[in-house]
N, C-alpha and C. Protein backbone atom coordinates (compact mmCIF):
# COMPACT_ATOMS: atom_id res chain seq x y z
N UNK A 1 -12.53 -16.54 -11.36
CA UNK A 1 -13.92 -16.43 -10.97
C UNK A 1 -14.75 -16.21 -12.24
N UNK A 2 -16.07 -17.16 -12.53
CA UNK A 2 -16.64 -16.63 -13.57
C UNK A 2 -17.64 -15.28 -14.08
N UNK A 3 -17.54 -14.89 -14.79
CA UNK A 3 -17.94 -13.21 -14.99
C UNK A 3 -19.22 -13.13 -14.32
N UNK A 4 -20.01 -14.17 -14.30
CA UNK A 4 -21.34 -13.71 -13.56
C UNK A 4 -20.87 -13.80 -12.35
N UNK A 5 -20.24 -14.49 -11.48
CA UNK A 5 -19.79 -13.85 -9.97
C UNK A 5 -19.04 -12.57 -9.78
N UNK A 6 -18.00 -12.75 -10.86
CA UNK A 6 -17.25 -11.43 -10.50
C UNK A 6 -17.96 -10.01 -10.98
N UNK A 7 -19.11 -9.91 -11.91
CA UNK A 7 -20.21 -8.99 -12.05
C UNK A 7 -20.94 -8.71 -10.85
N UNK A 8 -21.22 -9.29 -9.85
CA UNK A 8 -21.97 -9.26 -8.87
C UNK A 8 -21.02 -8.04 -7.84
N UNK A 9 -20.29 -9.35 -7.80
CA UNK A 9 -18.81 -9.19 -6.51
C UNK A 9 -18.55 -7.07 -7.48
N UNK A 10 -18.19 -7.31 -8.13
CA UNK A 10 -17.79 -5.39 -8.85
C UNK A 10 -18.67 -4.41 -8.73
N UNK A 11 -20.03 -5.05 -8.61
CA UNK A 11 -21.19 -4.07 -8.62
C UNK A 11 -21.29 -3.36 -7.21
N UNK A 12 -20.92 -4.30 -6.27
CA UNK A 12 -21.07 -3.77 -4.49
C UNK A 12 -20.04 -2.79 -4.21
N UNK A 13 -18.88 -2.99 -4.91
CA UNK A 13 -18.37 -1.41 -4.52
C UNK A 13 -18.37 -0.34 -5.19
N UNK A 14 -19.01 -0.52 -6.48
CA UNK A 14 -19.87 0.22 -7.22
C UNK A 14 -20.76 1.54 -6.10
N UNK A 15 -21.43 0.56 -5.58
CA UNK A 15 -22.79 0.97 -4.74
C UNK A 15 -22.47 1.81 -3.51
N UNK A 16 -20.87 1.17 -3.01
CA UNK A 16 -20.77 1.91 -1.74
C UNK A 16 -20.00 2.72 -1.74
N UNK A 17 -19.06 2.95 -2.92
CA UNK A 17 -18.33 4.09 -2.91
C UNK A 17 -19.14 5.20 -3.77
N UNK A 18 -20.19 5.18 -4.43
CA UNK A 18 -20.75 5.92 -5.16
C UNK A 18 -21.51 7.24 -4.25
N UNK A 19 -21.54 6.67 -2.89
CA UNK A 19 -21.90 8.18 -1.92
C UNK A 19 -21.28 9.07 -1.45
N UNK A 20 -20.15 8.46 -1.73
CA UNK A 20 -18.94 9.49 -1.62
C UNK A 20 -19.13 10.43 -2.21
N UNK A 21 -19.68 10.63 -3.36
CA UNK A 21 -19.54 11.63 -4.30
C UNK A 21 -20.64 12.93 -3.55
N UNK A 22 -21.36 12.46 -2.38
CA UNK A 22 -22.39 13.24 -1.96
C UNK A 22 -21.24 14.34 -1.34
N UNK A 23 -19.70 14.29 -1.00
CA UNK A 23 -19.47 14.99 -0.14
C UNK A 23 -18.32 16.15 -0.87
N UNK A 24 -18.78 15.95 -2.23
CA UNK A 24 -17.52 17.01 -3.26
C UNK A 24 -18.52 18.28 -2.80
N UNK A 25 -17.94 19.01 -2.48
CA UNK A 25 -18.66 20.46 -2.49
C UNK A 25 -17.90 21.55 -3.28
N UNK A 26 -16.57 21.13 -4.14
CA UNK A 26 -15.89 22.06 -4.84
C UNK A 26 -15.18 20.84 -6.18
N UNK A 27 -14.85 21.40 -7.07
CA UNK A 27 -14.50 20.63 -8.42
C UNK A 27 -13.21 20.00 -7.56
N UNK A 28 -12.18 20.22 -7.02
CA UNK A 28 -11.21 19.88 -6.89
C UNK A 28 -11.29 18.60 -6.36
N UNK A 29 -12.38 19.00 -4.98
CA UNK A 29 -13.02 17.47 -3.79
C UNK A 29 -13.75 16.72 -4.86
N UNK A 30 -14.54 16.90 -5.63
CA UNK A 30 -15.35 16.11 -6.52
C UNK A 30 -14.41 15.20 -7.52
N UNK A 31 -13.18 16.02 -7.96
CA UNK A 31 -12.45 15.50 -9.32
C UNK A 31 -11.54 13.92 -8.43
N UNK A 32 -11.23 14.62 -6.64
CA UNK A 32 -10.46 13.63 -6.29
C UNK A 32 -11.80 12.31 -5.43
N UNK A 33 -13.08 12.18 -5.36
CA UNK A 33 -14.09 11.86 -5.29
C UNK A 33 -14.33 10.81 -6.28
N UNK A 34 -14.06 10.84 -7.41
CA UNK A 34 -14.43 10.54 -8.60
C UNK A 34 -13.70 9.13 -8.74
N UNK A 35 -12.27 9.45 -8.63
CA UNK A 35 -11.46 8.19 -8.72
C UNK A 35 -11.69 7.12 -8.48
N UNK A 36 -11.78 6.75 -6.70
CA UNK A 36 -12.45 6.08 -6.22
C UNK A 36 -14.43 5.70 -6.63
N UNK A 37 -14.86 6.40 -7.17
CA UNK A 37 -16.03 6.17 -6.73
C UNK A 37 -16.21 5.30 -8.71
N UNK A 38 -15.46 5.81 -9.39
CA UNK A 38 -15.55 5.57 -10.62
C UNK A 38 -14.33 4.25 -10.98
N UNK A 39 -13.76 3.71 -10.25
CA UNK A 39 -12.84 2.74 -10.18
C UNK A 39 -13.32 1.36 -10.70
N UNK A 40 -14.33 0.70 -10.02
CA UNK A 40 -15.24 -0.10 -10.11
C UNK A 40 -15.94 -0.67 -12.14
N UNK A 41 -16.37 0.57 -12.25
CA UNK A 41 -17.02 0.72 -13.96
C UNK A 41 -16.78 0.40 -15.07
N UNK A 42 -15.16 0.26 -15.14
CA UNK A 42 -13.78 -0.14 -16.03
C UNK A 42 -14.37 -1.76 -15.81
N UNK A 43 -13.84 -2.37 -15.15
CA UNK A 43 -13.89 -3.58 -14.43
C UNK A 43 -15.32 -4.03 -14.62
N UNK A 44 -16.41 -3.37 -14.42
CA UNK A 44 -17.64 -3.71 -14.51
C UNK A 44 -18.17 -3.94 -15.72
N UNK A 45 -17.76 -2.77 -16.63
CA UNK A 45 -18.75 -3.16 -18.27
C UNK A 45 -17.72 -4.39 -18.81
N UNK A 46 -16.47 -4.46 -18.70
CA UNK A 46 -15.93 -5.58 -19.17
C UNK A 46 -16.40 -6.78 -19.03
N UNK A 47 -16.76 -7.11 -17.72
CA UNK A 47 -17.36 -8.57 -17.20
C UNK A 47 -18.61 -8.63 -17.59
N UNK A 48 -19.39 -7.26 -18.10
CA UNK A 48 -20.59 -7.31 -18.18
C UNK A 48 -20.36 -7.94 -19.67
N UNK A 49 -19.69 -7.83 -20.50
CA UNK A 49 -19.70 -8.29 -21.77
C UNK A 49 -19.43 -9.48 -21.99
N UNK A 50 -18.30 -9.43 -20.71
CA UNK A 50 -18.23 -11.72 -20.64
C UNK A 50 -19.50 -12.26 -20.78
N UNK A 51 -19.80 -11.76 -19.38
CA UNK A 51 -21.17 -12.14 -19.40
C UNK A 51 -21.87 -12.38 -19.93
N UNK A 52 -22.68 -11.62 -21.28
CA UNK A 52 -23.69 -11.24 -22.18
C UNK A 52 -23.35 -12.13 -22.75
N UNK A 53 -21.75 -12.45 -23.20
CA UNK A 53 -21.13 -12.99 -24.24
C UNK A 53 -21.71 -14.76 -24.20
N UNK A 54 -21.67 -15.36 -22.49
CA UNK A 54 -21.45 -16.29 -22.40
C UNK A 54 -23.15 -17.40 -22.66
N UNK A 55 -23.96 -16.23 -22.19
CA UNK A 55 -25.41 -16.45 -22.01
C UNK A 55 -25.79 -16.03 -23.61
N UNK A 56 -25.67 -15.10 -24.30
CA UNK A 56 -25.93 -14.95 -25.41
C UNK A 56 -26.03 -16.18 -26.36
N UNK A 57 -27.27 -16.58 -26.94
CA UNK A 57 -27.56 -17.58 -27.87
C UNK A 57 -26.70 -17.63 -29.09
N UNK A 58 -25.70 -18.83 -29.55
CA UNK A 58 -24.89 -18.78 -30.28
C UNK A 58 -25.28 -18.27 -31.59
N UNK A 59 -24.66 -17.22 -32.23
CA UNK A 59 -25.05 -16.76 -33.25
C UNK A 59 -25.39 -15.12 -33.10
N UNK A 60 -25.93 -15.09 -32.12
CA UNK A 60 -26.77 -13.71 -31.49
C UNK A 60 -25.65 -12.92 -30.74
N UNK A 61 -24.84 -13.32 -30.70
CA UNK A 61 -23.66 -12.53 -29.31
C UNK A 61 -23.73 -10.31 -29.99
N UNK A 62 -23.59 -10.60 -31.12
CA UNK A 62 -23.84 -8.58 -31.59
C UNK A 62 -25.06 -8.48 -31.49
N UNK A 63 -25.98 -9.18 -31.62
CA UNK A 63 -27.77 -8.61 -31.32
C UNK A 63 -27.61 -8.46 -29.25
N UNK A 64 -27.30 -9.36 -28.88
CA UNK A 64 -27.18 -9.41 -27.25
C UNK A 64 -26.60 -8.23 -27.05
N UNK A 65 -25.17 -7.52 -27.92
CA UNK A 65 -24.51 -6.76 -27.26
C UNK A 65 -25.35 -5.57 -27.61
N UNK A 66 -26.05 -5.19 -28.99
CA UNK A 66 -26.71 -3.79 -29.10
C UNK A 66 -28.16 -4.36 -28.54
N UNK A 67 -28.69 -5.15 -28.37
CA UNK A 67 -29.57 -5.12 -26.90
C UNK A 67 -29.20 -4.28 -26.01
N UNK A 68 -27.96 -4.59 -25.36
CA UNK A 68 -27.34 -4.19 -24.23
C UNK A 68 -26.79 -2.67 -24.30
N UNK A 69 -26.54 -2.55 -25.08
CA UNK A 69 -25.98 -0.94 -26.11
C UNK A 69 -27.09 0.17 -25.58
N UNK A 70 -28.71 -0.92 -26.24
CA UNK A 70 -29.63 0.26 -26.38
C UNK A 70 -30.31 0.24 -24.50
N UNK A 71 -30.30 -0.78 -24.12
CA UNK A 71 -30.79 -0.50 -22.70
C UNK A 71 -29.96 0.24 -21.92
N UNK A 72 -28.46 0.72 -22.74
CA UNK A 72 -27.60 1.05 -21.38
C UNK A 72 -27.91 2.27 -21.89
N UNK A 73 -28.38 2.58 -22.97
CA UNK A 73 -29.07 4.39 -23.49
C UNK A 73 -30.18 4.61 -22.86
N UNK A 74 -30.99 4.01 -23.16
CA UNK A 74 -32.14 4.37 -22.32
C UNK A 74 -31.87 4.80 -20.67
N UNK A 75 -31.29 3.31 -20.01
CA UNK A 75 -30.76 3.73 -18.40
C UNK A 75 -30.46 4.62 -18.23
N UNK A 76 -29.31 5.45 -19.08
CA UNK A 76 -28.95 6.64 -18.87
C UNK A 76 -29.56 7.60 -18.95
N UNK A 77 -30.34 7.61 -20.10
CA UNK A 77 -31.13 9.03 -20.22
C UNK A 77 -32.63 9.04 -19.49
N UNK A 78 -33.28 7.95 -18.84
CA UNK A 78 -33.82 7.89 -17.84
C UNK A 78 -33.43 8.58 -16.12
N UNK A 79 -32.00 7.69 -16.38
CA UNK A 79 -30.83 8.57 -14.94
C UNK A 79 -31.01 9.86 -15.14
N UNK A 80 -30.74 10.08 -16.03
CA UNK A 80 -30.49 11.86 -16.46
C UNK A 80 -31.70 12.46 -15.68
N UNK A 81 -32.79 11.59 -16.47
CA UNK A 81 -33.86 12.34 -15.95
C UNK A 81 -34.57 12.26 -14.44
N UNK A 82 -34.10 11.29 -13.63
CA UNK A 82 -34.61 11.01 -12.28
C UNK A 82 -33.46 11.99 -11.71
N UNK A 83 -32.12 12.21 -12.03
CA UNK A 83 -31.00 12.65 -11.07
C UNK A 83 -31.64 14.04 -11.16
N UNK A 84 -31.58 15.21 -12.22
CA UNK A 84 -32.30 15.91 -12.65
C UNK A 84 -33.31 16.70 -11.55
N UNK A 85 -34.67 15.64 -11.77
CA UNK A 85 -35.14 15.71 -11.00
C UNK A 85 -34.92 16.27 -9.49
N UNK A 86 -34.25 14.83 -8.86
CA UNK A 86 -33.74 14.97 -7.56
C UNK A 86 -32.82 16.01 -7.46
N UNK A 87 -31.62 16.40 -7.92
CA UNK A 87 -31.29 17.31 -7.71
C UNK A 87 -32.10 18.89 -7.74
N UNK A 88 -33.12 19.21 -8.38
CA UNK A 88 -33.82 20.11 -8.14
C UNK A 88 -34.39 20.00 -7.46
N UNK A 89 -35.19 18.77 -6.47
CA UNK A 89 -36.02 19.06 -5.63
C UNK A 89 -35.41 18.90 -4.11
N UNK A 90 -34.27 18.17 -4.48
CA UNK A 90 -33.27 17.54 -3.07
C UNK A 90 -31.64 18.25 -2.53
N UNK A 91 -31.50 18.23 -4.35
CA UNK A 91 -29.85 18.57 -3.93
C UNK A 91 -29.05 17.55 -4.49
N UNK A 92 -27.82 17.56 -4.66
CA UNK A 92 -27.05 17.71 -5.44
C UNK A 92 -26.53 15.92 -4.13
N UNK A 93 -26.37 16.05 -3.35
CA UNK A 93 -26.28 14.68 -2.43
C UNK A 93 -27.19 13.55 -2.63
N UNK A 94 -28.17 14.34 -2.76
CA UNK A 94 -29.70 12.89 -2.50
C UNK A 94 -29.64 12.36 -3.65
N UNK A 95 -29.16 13.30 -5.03
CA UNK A 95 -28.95 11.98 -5.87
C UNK A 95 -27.65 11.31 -6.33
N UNK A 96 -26.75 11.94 -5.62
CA UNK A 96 -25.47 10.25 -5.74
C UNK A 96 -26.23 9.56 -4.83
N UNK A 97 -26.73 9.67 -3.46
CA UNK A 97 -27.03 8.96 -2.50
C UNK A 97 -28.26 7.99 -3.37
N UNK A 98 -29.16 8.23 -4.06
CA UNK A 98 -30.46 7.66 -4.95
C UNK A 98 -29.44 6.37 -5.90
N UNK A 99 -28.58 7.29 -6.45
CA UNK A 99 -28.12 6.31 -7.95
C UNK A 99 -27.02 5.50 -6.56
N UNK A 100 -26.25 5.12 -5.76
CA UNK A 100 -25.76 4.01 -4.60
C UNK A 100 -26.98 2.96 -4.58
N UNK A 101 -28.19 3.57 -4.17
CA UNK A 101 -29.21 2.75 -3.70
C UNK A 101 -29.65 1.79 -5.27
N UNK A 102 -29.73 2.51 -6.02
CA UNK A 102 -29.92 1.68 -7.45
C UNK A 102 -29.05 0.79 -7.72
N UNK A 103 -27.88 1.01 -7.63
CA UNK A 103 -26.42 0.09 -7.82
C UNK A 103 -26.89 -1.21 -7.12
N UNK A 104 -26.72 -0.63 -5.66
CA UNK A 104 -27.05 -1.60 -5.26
C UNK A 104 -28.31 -2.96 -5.02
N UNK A 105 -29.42 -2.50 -6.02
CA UNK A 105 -30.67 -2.63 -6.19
C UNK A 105 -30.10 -3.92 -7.49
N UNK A 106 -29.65 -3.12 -8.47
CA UNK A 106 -28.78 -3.92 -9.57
C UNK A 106 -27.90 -5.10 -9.29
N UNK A 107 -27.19 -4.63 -8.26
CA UNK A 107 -26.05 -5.82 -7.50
C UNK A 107 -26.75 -7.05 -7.11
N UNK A 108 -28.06 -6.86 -6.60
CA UNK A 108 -28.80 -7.74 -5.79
C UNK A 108 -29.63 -8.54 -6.97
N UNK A 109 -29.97 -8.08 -7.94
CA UNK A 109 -30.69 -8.47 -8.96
C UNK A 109 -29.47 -9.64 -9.38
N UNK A 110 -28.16 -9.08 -9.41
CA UNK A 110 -27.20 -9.94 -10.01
C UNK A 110 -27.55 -11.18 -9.26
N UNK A 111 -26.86 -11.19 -8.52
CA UNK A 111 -26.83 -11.77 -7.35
C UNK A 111 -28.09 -13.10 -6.99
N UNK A 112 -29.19 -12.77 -7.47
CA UNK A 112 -29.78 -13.22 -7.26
C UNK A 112 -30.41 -14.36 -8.38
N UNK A 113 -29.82 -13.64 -9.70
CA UNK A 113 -29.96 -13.98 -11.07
C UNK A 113 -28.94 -15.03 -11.49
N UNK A 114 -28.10 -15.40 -10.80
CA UNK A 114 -27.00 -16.01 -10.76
C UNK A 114 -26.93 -17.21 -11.69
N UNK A 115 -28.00 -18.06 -11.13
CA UNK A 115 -28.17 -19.42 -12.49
C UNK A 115 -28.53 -18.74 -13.73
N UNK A 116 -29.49 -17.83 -13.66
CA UNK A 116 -29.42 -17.21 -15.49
C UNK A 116 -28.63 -16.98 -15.76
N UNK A 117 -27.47 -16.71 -15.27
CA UNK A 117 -26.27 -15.91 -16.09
C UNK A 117 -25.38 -17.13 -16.43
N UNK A 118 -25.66 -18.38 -15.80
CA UNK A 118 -24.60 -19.62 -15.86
C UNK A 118 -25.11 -20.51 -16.94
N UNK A 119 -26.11 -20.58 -17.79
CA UNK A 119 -26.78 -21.37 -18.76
C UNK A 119 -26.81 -20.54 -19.52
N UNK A 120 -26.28 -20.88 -20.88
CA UNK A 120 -26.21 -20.19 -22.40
C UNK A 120 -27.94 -20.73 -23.30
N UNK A 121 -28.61 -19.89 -23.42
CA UNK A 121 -29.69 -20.06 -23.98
C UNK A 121 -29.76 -20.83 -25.63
């Protein structure tokens, strides 16, 4: 399957096992929570690099990847700061349940992006 399908196809159980994590209420339930819900991610940044790799303008493939480097910093420390958030105003559930809904927000973007990812610029 080519990486932009199988990026798509990895991202959806990304999304639906990631609420699981709403139901660790002790390190032990959380650590065995995790497995599953973190299974997906391995599998995911790999294809994500096919990916980048394949669409990336010949020559450019390390500018594409620290493109990709610096947006996946930002994402995060943005996450940081929305989960953060939500967890102080919601709880400690509403935001695995928030970052599922994003996944899957992402998945759909894939998904939908599909011919961009199949033409090398």
């Amino acid at each position: 399957m080519p990486a932009r399908k199988r990026l798509a196809v990895l991202m959806g159980p990304a999304a639906l096992l990631t609420p699981l994590l709403a139901l660790g209420h002790s390190i032990a339930t959380m650590a065995g929570l995790l497995v599953p819900a973190g299974a997906p991610f391995a599998a995911q940044w790999s294809t994500t690099f096919l990916a980048l790799d394949r669409v990336a303008p010949r020559g450019a493939a390390a500018e594409a990847l620290s493109w990709l480097s610096a947006a996946n910093a930002a994402g995060v420390g943005i996450g940081y700061l929305l989960a953060g958030a939500i967890v102080q105003g919601s709880g400690t559930p509403r935001a695995f349940i928030t970052a599922a809904c994003l996944l899957a927000i992402a998945a759909t973007i894939v998904l939908l992006r599909q011919r961009t990812l199949a033409v090398r610029s």
